[in-house]
PDB file of N, CA and C in Angstrom:
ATOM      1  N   UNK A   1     151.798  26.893 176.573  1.00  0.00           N
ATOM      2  CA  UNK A   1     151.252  28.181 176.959  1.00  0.00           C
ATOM      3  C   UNK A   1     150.058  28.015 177.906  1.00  0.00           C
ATOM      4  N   UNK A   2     149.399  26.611 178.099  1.00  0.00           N
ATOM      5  CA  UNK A   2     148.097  26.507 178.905  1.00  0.00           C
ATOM      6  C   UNK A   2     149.155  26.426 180.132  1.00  0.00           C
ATOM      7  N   UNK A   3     150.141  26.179 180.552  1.00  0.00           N
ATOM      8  CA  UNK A   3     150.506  25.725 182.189  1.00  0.00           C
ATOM      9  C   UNK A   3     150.225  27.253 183.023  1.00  0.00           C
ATOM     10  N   UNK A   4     150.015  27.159 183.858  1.00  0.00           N
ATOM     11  CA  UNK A   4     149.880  28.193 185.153  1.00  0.00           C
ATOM     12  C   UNK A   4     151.635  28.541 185.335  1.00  0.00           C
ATOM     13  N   UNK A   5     152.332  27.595 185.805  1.00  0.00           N
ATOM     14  CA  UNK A   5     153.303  28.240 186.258  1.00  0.00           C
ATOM     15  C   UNK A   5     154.737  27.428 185.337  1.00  0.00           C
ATOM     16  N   UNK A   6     155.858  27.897 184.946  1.00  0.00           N
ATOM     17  CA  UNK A   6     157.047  27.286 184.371  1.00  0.00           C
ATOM     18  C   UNK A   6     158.220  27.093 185.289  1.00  0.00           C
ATOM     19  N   UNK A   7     158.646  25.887 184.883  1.00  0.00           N
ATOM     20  CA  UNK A   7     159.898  25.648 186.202  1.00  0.00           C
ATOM     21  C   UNK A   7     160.637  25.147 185.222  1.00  0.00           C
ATOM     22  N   UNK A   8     161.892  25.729 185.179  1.00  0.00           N
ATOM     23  CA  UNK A   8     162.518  24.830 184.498  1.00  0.00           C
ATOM     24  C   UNK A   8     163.489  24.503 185.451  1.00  0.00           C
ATOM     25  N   UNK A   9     164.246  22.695 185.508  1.00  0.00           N
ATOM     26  CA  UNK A   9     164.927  22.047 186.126  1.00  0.00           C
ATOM     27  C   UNK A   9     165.910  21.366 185.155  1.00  0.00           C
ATOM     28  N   UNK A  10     167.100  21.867 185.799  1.00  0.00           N
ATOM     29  CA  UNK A  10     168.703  21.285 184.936  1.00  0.00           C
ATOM     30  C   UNK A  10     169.663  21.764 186.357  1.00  0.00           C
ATOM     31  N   UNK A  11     170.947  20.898 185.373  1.00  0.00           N
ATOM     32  CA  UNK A  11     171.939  21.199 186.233  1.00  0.00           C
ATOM     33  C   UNK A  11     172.702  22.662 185.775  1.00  0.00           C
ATOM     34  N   UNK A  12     173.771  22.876 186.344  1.00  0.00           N
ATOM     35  CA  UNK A  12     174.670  23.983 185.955  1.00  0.00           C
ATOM     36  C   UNK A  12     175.503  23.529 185.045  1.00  0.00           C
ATOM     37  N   UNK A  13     176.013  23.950 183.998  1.00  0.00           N
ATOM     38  CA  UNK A  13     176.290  23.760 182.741  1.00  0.00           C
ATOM     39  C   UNK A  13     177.380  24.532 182.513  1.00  0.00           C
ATOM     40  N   UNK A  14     178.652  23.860 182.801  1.00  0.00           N
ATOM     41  CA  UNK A  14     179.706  25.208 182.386  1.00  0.00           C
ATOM     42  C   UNK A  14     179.292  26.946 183.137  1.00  0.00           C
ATOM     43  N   UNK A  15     179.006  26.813 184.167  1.00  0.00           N
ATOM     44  CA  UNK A  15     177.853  27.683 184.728  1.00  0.00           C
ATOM     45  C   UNK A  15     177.054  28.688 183.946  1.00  0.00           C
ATOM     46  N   UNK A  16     176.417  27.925 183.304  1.00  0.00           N
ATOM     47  CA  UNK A  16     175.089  28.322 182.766  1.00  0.00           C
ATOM     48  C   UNK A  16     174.073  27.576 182.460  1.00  0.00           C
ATOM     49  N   UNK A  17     172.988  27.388 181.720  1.00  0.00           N
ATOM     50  CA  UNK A  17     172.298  26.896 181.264  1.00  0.00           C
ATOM     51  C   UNK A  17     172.165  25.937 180.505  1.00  0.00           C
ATOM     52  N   UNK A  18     172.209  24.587 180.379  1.00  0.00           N
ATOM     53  CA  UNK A  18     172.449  23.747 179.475  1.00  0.00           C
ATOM     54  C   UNK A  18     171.865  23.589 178.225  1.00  0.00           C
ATOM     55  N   UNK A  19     172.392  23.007 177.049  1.00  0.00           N
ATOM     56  CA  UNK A  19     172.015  23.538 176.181  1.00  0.00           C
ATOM     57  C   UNK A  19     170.647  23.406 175.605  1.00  0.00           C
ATOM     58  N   UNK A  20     169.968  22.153 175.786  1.00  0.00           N
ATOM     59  CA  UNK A  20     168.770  21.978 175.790  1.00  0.00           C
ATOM     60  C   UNK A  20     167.417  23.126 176.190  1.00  0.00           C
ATOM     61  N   UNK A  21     167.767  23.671 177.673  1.00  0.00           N
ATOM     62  CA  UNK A  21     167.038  24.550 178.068  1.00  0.00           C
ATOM     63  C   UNK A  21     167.599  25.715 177.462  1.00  0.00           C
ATOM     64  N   UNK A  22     168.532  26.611 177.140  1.00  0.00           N
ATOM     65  CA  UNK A  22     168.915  27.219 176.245  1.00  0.00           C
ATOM     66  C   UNK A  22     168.308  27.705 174.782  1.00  0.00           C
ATOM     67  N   UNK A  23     168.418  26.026 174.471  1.00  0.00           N
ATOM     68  CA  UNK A  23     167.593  25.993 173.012  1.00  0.00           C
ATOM     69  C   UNK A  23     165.663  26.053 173.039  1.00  0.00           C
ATOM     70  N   UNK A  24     165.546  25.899 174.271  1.00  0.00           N
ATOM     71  CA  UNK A  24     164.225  26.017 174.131  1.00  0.00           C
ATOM     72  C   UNK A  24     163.420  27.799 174.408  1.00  0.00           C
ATOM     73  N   UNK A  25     164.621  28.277 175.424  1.00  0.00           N
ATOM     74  CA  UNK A  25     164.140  29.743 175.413  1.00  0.00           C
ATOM     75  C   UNK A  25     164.550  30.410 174.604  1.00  0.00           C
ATOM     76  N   UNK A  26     165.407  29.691 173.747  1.00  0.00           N
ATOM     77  CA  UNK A  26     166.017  30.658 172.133  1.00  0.00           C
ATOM     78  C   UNK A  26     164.274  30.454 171.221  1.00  0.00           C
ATOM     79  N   UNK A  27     163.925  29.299 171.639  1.00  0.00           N
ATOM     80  CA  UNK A  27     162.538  29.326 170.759  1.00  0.00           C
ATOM     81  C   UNK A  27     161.671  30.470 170.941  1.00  0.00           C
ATOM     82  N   UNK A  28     161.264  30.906 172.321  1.00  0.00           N
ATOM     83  CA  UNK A  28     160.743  31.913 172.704  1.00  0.00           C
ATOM     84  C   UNK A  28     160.879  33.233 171.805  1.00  0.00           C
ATOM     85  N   UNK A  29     161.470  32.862 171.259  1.00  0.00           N
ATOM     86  CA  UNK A  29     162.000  33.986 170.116  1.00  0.00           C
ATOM     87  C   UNK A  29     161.742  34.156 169.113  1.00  0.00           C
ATOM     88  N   UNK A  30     161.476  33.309 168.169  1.00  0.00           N
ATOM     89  CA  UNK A  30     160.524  32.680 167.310  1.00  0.00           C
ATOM     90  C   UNK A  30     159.034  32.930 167.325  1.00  0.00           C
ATOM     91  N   UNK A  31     158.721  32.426 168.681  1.00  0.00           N
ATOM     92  CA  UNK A  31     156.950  32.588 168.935  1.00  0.00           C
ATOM     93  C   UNK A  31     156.507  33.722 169.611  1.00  0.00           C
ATOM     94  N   UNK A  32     157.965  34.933 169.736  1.00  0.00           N
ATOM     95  CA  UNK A  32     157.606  36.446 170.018  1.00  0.00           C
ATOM     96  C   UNK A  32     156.735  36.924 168.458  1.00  0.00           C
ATOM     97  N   UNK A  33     157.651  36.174 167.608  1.00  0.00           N
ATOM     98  CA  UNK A  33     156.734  37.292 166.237  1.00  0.00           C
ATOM     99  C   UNK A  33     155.994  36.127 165.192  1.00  0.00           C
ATOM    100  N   UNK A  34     155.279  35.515 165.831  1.00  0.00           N
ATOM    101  CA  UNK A  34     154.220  34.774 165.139  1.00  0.00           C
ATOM    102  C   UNK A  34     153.094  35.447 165.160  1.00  0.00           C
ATOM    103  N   UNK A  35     152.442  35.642 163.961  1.00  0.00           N
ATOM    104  CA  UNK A  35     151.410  36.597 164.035  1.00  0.00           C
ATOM    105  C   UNK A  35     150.481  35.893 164.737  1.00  0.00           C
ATOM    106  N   UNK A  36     149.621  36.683 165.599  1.00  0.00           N
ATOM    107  CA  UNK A  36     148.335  36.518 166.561  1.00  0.00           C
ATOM    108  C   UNK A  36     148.387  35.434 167.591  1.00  0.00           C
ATOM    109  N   UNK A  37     149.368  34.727 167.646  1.00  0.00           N
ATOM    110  CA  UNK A  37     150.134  34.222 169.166  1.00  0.00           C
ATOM    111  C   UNK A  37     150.153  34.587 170.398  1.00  0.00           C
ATOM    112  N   UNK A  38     150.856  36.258 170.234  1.00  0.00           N
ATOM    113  CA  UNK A  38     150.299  37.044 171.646  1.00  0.00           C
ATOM    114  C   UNK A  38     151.029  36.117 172.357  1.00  0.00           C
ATOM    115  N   UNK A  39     152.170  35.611 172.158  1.00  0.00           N
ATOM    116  CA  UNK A  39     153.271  34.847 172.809  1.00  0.00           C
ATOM    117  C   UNK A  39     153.535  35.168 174.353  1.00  0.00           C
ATOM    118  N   UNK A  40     153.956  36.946 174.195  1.00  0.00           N
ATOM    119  CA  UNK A  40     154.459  37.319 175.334  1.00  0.00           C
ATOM    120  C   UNK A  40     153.679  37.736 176.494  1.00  0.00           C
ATOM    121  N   UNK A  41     152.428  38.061 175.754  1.00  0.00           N
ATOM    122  CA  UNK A  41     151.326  38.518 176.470  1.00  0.00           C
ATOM    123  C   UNK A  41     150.228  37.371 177.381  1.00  0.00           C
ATOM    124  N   UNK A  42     150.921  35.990 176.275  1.00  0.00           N
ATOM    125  CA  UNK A  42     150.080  34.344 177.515  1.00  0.00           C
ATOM    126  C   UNK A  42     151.291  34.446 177.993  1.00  0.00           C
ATOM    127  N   UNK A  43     152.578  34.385 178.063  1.00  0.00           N
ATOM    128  CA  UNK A  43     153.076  34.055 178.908  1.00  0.00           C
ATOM    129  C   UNK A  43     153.134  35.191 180.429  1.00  0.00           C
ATOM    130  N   UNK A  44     152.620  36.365 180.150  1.00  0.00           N
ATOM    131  CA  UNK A  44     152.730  36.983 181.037  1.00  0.00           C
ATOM    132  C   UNK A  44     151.980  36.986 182.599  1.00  0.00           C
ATOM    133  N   UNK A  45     153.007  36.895 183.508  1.00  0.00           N
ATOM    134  CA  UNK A  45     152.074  36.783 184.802  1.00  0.00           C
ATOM    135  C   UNK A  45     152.153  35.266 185.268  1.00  0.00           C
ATOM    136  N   UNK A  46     152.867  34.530 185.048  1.00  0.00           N
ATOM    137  CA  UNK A  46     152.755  32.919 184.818  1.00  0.00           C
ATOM    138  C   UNK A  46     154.431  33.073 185.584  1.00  0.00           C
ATOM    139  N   UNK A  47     154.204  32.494 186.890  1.00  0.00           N
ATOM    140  CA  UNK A  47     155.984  32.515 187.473  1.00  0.00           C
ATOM    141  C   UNK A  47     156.532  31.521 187.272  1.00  0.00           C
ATOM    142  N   UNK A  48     157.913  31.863 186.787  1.00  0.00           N
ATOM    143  CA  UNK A  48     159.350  30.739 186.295  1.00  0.00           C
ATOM    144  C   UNK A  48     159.939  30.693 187.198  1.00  0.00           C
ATOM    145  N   UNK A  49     160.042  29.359 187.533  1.00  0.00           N
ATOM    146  CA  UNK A  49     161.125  29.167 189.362  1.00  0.00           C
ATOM    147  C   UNK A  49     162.052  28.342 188.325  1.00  0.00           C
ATOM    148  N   UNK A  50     163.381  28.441 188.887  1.00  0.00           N
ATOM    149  CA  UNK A  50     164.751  27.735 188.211  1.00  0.00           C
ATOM    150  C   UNK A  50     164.920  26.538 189.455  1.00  0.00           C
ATOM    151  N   UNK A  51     165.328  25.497 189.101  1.00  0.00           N
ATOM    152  CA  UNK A  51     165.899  24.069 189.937  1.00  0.00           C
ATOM    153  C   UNK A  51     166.932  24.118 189.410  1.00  0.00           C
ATOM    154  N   UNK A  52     168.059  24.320 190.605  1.00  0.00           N
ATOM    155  CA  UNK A  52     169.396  23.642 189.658  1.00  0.00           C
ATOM    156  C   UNK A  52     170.367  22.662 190.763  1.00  0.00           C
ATOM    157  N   UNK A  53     171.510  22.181 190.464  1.00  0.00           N
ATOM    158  CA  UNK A  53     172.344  21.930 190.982  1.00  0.00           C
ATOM    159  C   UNK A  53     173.898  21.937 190.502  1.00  0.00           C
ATOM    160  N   UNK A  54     175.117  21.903 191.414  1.00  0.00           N
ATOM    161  CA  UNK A  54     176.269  21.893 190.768  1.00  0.00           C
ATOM    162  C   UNK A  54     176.771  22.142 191.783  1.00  0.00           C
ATOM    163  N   UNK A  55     178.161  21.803 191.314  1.00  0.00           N
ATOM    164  CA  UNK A  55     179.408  22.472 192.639  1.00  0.00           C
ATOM    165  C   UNK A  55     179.149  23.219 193.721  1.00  0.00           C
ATOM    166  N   UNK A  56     179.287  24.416 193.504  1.00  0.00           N
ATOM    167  CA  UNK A  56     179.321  25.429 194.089  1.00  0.00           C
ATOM    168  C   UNK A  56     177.925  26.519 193.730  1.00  0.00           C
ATOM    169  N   UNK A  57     177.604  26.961 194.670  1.00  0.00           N
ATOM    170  CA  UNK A  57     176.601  28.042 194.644  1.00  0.00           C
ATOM    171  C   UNK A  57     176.824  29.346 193.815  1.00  0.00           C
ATOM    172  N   UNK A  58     178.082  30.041 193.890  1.00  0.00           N
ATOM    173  CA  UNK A  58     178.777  31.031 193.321  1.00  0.00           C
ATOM    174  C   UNK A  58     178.893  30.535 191.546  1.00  0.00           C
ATOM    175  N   UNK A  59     179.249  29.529 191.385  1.00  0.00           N
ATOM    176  CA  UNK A  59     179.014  28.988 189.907  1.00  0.00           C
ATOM    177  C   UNK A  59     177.845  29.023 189.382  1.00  0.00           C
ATOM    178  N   UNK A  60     177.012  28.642 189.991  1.00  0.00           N
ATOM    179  CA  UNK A  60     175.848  28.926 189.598  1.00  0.00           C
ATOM    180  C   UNK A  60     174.983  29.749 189.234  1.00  0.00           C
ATOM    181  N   UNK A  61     175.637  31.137 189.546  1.00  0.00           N
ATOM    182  CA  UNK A  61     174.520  32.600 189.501  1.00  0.00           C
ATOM    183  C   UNK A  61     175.196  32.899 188.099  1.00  0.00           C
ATOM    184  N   UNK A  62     175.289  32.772 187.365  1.00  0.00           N
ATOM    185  CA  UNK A  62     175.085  32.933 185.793  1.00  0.00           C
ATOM    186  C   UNK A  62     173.707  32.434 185.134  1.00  0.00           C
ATOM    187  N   UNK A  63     173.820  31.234 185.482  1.00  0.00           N
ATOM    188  CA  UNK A  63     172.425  30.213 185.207  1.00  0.00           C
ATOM    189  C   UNK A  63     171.105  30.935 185.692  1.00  0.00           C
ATOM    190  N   UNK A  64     171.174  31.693 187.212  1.00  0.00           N
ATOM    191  CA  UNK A  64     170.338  31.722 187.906  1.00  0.00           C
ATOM    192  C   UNK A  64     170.023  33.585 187.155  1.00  0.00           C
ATOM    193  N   UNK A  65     170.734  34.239 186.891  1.00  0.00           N
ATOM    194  CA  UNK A  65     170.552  35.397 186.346  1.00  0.00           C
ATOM    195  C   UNK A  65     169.838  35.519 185.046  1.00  0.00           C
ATOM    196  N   UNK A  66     170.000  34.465 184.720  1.00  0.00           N
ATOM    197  CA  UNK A  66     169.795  34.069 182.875  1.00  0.00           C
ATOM    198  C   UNK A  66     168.489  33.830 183.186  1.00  0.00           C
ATOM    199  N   UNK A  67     168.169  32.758 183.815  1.00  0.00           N
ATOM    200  CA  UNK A  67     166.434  32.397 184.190  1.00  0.00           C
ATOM    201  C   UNK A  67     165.943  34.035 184.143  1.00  0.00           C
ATOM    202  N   UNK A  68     166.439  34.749 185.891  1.00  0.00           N
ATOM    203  CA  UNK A  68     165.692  35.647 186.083  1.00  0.00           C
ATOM    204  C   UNK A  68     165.437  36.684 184.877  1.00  0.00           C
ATOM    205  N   UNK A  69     166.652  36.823 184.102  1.00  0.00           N
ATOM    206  CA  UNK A  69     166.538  38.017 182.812  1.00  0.00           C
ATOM    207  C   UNK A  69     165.300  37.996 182.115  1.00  0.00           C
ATOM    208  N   UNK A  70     165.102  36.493 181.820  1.00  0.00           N
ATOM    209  CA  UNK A  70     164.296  35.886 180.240  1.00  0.00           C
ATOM    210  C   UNK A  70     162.810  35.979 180.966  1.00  0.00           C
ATOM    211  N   UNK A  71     162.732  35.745 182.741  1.00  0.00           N
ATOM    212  CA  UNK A  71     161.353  36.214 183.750  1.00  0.00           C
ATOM    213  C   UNK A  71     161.037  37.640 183.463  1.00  0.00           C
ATOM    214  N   UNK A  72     162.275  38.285 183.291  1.00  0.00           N
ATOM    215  CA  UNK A  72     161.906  39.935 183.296  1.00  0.00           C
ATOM    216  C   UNK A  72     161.401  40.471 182.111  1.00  0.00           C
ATOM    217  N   UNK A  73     161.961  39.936 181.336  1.00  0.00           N
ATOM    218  CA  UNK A  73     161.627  40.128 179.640  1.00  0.00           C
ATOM    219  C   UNK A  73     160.273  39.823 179.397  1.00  0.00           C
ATOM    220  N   UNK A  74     159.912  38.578 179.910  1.00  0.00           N
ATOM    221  CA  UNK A  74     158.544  38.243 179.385  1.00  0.00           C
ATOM    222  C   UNK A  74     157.597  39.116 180.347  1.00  0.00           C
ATOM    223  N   UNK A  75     157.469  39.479 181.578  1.00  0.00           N
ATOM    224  CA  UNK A  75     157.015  40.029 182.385  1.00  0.00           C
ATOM    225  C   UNK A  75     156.226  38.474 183.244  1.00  0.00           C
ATOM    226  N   UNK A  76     156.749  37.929 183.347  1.00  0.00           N
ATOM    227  CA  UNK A  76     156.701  36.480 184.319  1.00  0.00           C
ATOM    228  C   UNK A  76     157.335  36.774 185.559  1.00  0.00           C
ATOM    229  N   UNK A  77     156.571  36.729 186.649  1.00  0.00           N
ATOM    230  CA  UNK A  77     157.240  37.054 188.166  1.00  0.00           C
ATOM    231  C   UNK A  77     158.211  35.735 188.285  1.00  0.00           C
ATOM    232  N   UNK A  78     159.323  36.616 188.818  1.00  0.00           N
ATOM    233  CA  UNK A  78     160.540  35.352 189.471  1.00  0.00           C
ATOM    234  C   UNK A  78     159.893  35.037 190.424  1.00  0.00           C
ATOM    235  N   UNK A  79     160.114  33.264 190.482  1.00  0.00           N
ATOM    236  CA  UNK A  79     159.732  32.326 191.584  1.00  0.00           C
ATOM    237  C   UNK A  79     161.001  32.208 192.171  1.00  0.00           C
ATOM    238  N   UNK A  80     161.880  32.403 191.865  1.00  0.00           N
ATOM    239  CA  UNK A  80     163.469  32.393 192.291  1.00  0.00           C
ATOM    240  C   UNK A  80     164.063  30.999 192.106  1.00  0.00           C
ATOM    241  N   UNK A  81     165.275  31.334 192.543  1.00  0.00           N
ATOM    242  CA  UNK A  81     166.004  29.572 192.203  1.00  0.00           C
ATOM    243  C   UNK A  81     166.080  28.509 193.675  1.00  0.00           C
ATOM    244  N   UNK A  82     165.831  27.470 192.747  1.00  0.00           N
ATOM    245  CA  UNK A  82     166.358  26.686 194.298  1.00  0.00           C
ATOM    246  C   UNK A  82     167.757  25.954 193.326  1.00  0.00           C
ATOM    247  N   UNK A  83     168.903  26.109 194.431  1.00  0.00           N
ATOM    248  CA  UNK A  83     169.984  25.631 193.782  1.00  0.00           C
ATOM    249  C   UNK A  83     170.138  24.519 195.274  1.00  0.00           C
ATOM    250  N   UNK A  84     171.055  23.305 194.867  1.00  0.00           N
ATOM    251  CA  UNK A  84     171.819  22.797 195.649  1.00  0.00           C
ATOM    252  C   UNK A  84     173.038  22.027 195.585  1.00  0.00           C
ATOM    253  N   UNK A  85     173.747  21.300 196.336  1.00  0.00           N
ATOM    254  CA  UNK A  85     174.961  21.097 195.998  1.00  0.00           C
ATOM    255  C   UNK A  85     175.013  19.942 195.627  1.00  0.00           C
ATOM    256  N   UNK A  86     175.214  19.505 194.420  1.00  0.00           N
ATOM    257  CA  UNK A  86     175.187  18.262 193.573  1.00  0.00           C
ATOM    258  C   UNK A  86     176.453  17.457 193.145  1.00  0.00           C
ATOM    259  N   UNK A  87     176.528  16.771 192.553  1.00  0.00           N
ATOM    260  CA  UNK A  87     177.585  15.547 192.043  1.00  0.00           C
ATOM    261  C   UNK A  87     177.310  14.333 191.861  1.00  0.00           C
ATOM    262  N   UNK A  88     177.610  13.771 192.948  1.00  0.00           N
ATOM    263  CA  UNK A  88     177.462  12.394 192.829  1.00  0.00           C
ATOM    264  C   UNK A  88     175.515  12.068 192.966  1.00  0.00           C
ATOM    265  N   UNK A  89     175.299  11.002 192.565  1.00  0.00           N
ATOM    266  CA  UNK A  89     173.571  10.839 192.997  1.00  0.00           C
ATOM    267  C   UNK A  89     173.365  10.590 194.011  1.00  0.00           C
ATOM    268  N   UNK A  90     171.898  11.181 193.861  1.00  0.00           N
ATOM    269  CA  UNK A  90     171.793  11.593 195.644  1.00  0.00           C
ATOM    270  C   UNK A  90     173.075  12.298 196.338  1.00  0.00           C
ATOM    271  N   UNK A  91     173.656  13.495 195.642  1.00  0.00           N
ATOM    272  CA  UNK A  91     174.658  14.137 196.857  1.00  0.00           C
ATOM    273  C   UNK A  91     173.694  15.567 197.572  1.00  0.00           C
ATOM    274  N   UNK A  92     172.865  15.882 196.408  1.00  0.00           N
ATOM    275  CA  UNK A  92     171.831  17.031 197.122  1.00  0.00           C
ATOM    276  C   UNK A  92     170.903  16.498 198.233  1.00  0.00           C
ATOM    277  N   UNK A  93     170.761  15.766 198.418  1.00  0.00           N
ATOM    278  CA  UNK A  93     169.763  14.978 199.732  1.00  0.00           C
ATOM    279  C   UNK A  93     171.021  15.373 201.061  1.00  0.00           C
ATOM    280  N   UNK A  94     172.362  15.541 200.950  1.00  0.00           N
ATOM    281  CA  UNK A  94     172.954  15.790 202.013  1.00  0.00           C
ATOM    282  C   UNK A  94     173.420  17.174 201.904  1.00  0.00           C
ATOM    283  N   UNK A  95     172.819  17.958 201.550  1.00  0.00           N
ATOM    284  CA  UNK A  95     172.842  19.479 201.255  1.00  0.00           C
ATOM    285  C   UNK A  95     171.140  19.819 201.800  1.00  0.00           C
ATOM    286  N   UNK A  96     171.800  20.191 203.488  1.00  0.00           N
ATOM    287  CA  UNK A  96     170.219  20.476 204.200  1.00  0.00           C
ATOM    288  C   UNK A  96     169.909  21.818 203.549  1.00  0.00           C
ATOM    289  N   UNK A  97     170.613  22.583 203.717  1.00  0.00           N
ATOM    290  CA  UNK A  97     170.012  23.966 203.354  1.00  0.00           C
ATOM    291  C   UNK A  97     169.123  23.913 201.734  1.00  0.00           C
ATOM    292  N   UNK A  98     169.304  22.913 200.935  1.00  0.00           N
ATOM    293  CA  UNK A  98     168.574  23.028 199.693  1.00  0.00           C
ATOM    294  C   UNK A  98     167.332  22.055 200.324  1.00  0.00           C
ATOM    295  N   UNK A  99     167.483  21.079 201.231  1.00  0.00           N
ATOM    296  CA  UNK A  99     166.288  20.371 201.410  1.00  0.00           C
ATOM    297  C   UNK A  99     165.403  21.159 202.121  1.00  0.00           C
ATOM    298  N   UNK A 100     165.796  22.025 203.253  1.00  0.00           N
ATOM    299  CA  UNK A 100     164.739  23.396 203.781  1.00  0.00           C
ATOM    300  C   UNK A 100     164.059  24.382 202.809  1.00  0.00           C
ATOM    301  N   UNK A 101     165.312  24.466 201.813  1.00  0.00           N
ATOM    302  CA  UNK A 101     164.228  25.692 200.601  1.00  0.00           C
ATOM    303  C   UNK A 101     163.889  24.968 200.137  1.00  0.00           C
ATOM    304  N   UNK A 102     163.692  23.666 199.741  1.00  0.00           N
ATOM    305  CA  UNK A 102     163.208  23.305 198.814  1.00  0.00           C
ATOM    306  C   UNK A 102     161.360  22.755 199.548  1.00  0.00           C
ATOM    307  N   UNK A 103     161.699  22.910 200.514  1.00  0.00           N
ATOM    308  CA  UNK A 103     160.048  22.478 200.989  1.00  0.00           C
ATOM    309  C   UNK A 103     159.187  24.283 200.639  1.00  0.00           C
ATOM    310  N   UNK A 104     158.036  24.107 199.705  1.00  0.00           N
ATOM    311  CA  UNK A 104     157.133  24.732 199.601  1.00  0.00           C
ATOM    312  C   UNK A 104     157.714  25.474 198.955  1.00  0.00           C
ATOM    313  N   UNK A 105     158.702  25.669 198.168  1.00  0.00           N
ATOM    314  CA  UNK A 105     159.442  26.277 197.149  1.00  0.00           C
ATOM    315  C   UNK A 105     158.777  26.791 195.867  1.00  0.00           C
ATOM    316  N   UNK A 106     157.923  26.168 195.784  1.00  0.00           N
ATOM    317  CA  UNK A 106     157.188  26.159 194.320  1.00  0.00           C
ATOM    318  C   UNK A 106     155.954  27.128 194.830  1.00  0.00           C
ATOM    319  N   UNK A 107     155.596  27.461 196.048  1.00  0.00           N
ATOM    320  CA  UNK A 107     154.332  28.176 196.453  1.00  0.00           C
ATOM    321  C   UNK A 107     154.758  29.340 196.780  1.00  0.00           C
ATOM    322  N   UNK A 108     156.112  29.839 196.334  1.00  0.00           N
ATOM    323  CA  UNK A 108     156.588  31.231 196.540  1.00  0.00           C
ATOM    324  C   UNK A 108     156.031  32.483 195.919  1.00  0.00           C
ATOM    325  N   UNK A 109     155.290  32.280 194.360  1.00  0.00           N
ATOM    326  CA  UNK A 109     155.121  33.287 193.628  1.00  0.00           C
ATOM    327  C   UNK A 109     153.563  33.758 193.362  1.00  0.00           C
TER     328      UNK A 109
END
């Protein structure tokens, strides 16, 4: 709850969210009704940018909707997603259009 800003970084997952990151914003849920936490209220104002990669771009906006929802809920400004086209290692380094958004990406919000 001390960080300034949340990024979470995974791949596309059955196009969604993998389960790890999944399981951690299911926690968020939990520390909504802990008494005097004020969970939603530190997290508020604090922008969540999504990193992902996978196949296809179109596969991906499940994942990328899910981030933005759980941004809207908490009242956390979307930093938006940077997605790119992944597989093999190092296959996003030959996916220019993710290496252009991805410069200064994080200074969006």
């Amino acid at each position: 709850m001390d960080a300034s800003h949340l990024v979470l970084v995974c791949p596309v997952y059955w196009f969604s969210l993998p389960t790890a990151v999944k399981a951690y914003l299911d926690h968020w849920s939990g520390w909504l009704r802990v008494p005097g936490l004020d969970f939603k209220a530190r997290m508020a104002g604090k922008p969540l940018y999504l990193v992902s990669t996978g196949g296809e771009r179109r596969k991906a906006q499940p994942s990328i909707d899910a981030a933005q929802l759980c941004a809207e809920f908490m009242a956390m400004p979307w930093g938006g997603a940077l997605w790119g086209k992944g597989g093999a290692p190092d296959a996003v380094q030959a996916d220019t259009e993710a290496v252009q958004a991805a410069a200064g990406f994080l200074q969006r919000a």
